[in-house]
C-alpha atoms as a PDB file:
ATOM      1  CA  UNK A   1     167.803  67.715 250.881  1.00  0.00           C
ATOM      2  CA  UNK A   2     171.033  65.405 250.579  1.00  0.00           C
ATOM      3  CA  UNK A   3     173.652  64.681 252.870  1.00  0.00           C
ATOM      4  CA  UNK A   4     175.833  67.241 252.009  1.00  0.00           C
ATOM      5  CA  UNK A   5     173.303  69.846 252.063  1.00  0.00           C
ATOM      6  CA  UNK A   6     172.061  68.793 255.833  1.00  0.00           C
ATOM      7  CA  UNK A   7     176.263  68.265 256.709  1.00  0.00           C
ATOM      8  CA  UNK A   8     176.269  71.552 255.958  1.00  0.00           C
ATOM      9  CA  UNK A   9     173.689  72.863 257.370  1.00  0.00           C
ATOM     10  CA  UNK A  10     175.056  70.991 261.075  1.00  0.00           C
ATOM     11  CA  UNK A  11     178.304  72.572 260.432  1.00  0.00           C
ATOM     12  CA  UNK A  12     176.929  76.052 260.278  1.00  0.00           C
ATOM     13  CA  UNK A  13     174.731  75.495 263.154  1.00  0.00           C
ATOM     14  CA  UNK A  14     177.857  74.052 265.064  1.00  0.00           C
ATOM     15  CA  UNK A  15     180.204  77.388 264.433  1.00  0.00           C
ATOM     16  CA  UNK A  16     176.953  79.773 265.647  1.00  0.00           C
ATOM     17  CA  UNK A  17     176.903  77.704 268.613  1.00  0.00           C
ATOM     18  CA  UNK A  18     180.758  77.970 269.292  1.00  0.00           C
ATOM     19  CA  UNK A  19     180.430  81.574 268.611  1.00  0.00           C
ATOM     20  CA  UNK A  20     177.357  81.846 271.496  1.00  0.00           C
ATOM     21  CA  UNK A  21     179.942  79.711 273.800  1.00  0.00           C
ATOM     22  CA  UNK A  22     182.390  81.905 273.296  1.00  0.00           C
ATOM     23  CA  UNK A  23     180.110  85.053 273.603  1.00  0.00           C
ATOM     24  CA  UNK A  24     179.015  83.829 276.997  1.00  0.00           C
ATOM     25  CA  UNK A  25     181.916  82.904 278.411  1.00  0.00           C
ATOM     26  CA  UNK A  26     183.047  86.606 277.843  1.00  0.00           C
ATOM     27  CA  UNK A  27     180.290  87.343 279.675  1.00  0.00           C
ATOM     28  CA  UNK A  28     180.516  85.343 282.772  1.00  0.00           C
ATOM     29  CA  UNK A  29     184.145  87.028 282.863  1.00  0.00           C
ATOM     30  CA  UNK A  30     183.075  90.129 282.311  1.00  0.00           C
ATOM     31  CA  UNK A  31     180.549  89.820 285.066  1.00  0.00           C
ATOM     32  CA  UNK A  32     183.147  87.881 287.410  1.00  0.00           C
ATOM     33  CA  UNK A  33     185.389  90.861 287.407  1.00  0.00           C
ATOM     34  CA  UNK A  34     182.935  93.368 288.221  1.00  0.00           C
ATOM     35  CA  UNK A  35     181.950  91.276 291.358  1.00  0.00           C
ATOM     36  CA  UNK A  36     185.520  90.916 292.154  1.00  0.00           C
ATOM     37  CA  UNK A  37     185.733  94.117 292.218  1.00  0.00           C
ATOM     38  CA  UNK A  38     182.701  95.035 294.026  1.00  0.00           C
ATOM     39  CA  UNK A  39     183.350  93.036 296.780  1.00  0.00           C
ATOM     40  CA  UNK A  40     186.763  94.475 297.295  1.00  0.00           C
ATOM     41  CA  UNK A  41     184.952  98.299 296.997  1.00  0.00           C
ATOM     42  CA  UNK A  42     182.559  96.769 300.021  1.00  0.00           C
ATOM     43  CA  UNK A  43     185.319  95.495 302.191  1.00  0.00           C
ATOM     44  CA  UNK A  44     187.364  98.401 301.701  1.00  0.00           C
ATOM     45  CA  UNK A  45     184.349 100.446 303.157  1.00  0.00           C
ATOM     46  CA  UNK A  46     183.135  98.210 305.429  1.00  0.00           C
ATOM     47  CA  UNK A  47     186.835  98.237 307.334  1.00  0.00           C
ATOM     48  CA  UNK A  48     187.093 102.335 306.723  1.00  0.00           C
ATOM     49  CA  UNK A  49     183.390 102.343 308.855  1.00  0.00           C
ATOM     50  CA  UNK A  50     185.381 100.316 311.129  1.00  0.00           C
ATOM     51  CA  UNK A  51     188.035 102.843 311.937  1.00  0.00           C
ATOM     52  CA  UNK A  52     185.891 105.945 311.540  1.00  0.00           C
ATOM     53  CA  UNK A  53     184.197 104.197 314.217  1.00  0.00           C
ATOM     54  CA  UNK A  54     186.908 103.151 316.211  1.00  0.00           C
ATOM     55  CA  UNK A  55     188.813 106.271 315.591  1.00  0.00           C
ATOM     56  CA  UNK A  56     186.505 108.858 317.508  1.00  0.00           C
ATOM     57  CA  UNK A  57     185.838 108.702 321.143  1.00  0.00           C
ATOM     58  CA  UNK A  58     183.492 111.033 320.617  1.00  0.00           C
ATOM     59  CA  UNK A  59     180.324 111.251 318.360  1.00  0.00           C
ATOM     60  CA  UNK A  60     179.602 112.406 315.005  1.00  0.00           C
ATOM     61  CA  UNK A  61     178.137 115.853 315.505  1.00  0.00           C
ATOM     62  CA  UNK A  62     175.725 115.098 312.736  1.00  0.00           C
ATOM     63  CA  UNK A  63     174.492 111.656 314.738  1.00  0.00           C
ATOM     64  CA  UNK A  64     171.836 113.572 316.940  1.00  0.00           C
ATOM     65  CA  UNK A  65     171.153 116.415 315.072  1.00  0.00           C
ATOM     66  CA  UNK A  66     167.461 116.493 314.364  1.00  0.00           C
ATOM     67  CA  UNK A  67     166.158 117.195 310.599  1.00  0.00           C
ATOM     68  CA  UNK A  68     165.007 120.511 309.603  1.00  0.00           C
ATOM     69  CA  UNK A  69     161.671 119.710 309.329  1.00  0.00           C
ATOM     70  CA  UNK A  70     161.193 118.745 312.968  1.00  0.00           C
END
């Protein structure tokens, strides 16, 4: 194998490694925004708990009712 045969060969192996690079780093902000957007879907729900909560003096009619199997 000569030098230009193993230059080559590093050159190809460079560009399939930028391509992985770039692969993953789609990935990671891919993955990024779903978590961004998960944790806005959680804190939306966690403060609408908070006001369904807050909101009723009374409770939930469904809170004590037993299961139908009891």
């Amino acid at each position: 194998m000569n030098i230009e045969e193993r230059l080559i060969e590093i050159e190809i192996k460079v560009t399939s490694q930028d391509d992985l690079t770039q692969e993953l780093s789609h990935l990671v902000y891919q993955q990024q925004k779903q978590i961004d957007e998960l944790r806005a879907l959680c804190t939306a729900l966690v403060k609408r708990l908070g006001e369904t909560g807050s909101d009723s003096a009374e409770p939930d009619a469904y809170t004590h009712e037993k299961p139908p199997h009891y």
